[in-house]
N, C-alpha and C. Protein backbone atom coordinates (compact mmCIF):
# COMPACT_ATOMS: atom_id res chain seq x y z
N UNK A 1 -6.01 22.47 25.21
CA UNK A 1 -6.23 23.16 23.96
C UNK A 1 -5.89 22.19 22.84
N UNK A 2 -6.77 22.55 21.76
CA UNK A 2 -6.33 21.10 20.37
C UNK A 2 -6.16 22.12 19.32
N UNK A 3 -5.52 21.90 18.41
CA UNK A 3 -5.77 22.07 16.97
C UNK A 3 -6.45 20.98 16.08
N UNK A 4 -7.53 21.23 15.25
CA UNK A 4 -8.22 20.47 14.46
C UNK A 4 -7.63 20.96 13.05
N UNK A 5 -7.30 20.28 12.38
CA UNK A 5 -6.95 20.29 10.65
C UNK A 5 -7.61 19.39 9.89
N UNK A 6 -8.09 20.56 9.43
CA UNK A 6 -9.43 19.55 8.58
C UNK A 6 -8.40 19.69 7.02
N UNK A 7 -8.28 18.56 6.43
CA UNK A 7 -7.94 18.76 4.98
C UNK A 7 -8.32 18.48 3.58
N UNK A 8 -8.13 18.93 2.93
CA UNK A 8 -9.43 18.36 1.64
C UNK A 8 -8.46 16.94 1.38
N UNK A 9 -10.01 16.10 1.39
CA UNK A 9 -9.48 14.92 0.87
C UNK A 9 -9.74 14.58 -0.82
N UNK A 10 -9.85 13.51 -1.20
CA UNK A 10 -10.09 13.22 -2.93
C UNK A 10 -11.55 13.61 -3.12
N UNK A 11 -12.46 13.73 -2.29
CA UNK A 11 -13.97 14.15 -2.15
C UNK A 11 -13.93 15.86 -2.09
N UNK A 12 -12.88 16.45 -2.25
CA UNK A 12 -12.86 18.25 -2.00
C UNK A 12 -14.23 18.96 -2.97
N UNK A 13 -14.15 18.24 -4.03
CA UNK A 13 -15.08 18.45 -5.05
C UNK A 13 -16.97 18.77 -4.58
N UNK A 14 -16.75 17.96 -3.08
CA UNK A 14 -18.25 18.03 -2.76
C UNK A 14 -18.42 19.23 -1.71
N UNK A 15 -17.63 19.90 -1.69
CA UNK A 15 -17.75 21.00 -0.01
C UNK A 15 -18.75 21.85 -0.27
N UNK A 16 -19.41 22.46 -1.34
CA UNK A 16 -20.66 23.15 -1.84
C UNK A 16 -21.96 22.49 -1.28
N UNK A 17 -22.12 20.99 -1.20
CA UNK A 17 -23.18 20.40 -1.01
C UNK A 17 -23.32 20.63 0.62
N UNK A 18 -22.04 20.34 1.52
CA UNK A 18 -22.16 20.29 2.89
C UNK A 18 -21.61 21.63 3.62
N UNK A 19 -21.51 22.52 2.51
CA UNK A 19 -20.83 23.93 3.29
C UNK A 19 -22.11 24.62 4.18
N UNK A 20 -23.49 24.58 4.12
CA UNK A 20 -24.40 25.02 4.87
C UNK A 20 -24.49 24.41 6.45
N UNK A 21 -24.67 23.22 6.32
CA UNK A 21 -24.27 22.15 7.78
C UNK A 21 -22.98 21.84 8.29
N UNK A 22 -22.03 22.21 7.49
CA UNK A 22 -20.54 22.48 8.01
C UNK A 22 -20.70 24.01 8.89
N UNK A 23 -21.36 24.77 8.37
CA UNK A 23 -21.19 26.24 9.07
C UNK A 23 -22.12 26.48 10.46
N UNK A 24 -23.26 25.59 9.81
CA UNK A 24 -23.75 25.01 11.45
C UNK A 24 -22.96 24.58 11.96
N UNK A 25 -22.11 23.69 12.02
CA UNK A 25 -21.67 22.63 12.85
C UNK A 25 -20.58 23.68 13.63
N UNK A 26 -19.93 24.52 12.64
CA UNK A 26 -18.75 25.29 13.29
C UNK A 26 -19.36 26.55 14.35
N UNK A 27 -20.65 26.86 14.10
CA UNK A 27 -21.52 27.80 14.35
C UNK A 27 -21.75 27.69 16.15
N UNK A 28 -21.61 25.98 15.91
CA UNK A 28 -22.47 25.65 17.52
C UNK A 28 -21.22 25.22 18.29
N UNK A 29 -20.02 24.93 17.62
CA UNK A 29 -18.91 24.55 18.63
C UNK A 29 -18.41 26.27 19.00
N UNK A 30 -18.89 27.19 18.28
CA UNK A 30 -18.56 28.93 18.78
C UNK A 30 -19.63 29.05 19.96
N UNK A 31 -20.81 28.66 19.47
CA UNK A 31 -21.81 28.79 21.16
C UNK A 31 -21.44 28.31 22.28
N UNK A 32 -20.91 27.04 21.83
CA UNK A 32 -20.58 25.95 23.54
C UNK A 32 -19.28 26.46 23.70
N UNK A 33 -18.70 27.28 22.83
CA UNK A 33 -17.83 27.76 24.00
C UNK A 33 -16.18 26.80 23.62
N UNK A 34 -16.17 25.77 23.06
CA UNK A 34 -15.62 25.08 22.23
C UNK A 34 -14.61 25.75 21.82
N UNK A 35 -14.85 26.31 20.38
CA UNK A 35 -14.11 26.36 19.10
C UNK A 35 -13.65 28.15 19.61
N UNK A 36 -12.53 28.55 19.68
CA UNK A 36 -11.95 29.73 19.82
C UNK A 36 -11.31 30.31 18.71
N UNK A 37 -11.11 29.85 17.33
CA UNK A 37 -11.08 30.53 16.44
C UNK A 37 -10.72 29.41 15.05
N UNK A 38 -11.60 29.77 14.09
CA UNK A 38 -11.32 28.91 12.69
C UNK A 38 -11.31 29.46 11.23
N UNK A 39 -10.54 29.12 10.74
CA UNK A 39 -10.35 29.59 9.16
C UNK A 39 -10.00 28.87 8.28
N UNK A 40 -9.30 29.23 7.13
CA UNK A 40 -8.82 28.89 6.25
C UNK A 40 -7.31 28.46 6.33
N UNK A 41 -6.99 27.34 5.90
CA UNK A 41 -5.24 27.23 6.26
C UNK A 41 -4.78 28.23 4.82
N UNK A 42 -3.50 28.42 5.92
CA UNK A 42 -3.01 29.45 4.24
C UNK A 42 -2.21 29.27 3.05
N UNK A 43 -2.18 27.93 3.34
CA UNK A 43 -1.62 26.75 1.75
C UNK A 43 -3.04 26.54 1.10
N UNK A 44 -4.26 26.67 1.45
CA UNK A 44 -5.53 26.71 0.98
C UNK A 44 -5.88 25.40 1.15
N UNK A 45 -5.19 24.82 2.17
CA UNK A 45 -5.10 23.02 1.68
C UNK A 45 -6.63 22.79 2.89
N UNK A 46 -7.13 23.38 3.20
CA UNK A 46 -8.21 23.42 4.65
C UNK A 46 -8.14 24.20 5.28
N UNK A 47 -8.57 23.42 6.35
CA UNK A 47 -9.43 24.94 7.25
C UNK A 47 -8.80 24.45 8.91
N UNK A 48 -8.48 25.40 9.77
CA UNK A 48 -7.80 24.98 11.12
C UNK A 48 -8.56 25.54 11.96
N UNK A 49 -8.66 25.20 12.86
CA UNK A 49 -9.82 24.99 14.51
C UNK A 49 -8.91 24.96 15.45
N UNK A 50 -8.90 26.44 16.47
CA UNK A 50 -8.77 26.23 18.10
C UNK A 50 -9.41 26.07 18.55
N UNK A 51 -9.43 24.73 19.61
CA UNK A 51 -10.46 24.29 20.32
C UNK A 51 -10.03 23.98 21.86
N UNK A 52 -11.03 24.37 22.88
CA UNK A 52 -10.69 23.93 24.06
C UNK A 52 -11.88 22.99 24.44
N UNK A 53 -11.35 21.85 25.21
CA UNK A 53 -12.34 20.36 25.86
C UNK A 53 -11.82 19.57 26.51
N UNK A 54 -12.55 19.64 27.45
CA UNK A 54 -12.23 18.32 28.41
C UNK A 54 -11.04 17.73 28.18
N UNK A 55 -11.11 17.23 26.94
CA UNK A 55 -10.18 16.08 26.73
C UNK A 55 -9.87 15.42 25.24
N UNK A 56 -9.03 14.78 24.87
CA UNK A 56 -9.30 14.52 23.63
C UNK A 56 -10.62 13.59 22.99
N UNK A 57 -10.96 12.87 23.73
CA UNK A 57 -12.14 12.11 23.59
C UNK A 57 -13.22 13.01 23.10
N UNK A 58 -13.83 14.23 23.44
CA UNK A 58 -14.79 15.19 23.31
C UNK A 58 -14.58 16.05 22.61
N UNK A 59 -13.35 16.33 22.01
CA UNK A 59 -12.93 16.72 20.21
C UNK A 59 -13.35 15.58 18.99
N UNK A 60 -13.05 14.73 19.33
CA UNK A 60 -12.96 13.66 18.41
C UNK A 60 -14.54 13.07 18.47
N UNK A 61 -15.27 13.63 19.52
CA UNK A 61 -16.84 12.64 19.14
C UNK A 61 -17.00 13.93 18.13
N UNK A 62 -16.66 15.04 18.81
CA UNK A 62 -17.45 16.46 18.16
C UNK A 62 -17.28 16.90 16.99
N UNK A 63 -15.46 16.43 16.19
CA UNK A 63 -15.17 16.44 15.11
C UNK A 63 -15.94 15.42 14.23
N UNK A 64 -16.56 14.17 14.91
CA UNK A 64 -16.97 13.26 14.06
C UNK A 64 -18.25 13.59 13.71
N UNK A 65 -19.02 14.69 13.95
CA UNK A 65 -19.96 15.35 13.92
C UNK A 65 -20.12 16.38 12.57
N UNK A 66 -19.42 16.52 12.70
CA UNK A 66 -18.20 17.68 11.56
C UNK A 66 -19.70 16.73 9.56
N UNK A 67 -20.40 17.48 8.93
CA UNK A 67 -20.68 17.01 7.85
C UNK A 67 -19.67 17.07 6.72
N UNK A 68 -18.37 17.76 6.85
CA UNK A 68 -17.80 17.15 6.21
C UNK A 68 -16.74 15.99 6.24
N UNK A 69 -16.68 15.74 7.67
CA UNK A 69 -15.62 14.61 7.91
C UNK A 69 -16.44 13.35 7.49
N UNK A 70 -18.06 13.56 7.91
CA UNK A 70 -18.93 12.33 7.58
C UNK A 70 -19.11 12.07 6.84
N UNK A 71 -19.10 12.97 5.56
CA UNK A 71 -19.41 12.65 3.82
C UNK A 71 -17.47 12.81 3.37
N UNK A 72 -16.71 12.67 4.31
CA UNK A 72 -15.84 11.86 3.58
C UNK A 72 -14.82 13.46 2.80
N UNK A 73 -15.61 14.34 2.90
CA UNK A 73 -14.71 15.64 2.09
C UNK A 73 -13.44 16.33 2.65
N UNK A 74 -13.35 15.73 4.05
CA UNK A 74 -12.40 16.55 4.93
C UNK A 74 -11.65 15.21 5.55
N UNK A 75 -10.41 15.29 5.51
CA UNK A 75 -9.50 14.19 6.65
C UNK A 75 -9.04 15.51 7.61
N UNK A 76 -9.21 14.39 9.02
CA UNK A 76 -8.62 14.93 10.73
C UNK A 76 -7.43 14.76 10.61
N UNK A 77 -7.00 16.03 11.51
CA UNK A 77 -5.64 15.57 12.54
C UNK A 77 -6.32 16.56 13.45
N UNK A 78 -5.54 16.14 14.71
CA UNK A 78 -5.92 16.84 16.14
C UNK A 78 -4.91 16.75 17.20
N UNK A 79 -4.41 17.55 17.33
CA UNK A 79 -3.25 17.58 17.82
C UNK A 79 -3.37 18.67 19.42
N UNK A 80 -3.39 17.86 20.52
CA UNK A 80 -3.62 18.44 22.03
C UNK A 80 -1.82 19.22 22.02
N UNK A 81 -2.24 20.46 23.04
CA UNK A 81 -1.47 21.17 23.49
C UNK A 81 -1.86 21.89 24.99
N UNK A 82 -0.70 21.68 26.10
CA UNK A 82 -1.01 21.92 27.27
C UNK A 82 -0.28 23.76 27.09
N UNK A 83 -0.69 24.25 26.78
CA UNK A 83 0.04 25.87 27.41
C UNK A 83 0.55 25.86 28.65
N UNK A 84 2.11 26.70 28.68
CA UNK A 84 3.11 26.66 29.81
C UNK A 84 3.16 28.14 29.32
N UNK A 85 3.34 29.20 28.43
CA UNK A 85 3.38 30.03 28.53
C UNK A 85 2.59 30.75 27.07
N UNK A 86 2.06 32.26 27.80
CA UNK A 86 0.99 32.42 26.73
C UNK A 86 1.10 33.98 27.01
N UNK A 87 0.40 35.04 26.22
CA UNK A 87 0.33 36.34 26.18
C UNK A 87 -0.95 36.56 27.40
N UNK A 88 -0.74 37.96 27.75
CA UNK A 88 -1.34 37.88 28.91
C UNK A 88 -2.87 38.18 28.30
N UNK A 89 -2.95 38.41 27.50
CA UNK A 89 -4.51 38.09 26.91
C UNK A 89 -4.73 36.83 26.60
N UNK A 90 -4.32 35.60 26.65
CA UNK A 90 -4.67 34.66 26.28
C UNK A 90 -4.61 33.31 27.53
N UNK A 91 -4.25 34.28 28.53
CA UNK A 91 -4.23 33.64 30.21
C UNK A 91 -5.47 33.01 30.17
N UNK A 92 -6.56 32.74 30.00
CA UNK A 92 -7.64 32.18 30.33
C UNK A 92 -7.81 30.91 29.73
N UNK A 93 -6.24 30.51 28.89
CA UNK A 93 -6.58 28.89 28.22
C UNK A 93 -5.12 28.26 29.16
N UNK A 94 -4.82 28.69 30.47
CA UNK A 94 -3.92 28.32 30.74
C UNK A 94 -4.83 26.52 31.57
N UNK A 95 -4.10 25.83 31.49
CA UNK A 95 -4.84 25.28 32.38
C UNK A 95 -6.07 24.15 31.59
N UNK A 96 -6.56 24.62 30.83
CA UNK A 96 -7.14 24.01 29.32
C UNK A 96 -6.61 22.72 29.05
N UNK A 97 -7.32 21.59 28.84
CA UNK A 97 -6.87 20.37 28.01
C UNK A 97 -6.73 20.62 26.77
């Protein structure tokens, strides 16, 4: 499991231009099964991504995919987490990279 933190960088000013292909982009990591839940951080400072993949390698091509990391409006962090203990509704990311 990863967390993605996307944060506004000195380019925040442009997220209007790439908010249509940003919502694709978040749209299709919800199809593949990917992205398990994303919003708004609540300092307003960005937006945070649960994600499950393979591995970290296959966050990081997929984040680089991201139109706003590419036009520069959003800085990464990504931070992997192995779950050891979890609510019993959330048993199905046990095991998860």
């Amino acid at each position: 499991m990863f967390f993605i933190l996307l944060r506004f960088s000195i380019h925040a000013d442009r997220v209007a231009e790439f908010l249509e292909a940003h919502t694709a982009w978040l749209a299709q990591g919800f199809e593949e099964g990917v992205f398990l839940s994303a919003g708004a951080m609540s300092d307003g400072d960005g937006e945070a991504i649960l994600a499950v993949a393979e591995d970290l390698a296959a966050v990081e091509a997929r984040v680089a995919r991201d139109p706003f990391v590419i036009e520069g409006v959003m800085e990464v962090e990504i931070t992997g987490m192995a779950p050891t203990m979890l609510d019993d509704r959330l048993s199905f990311l046990l095991g998860e990279g």
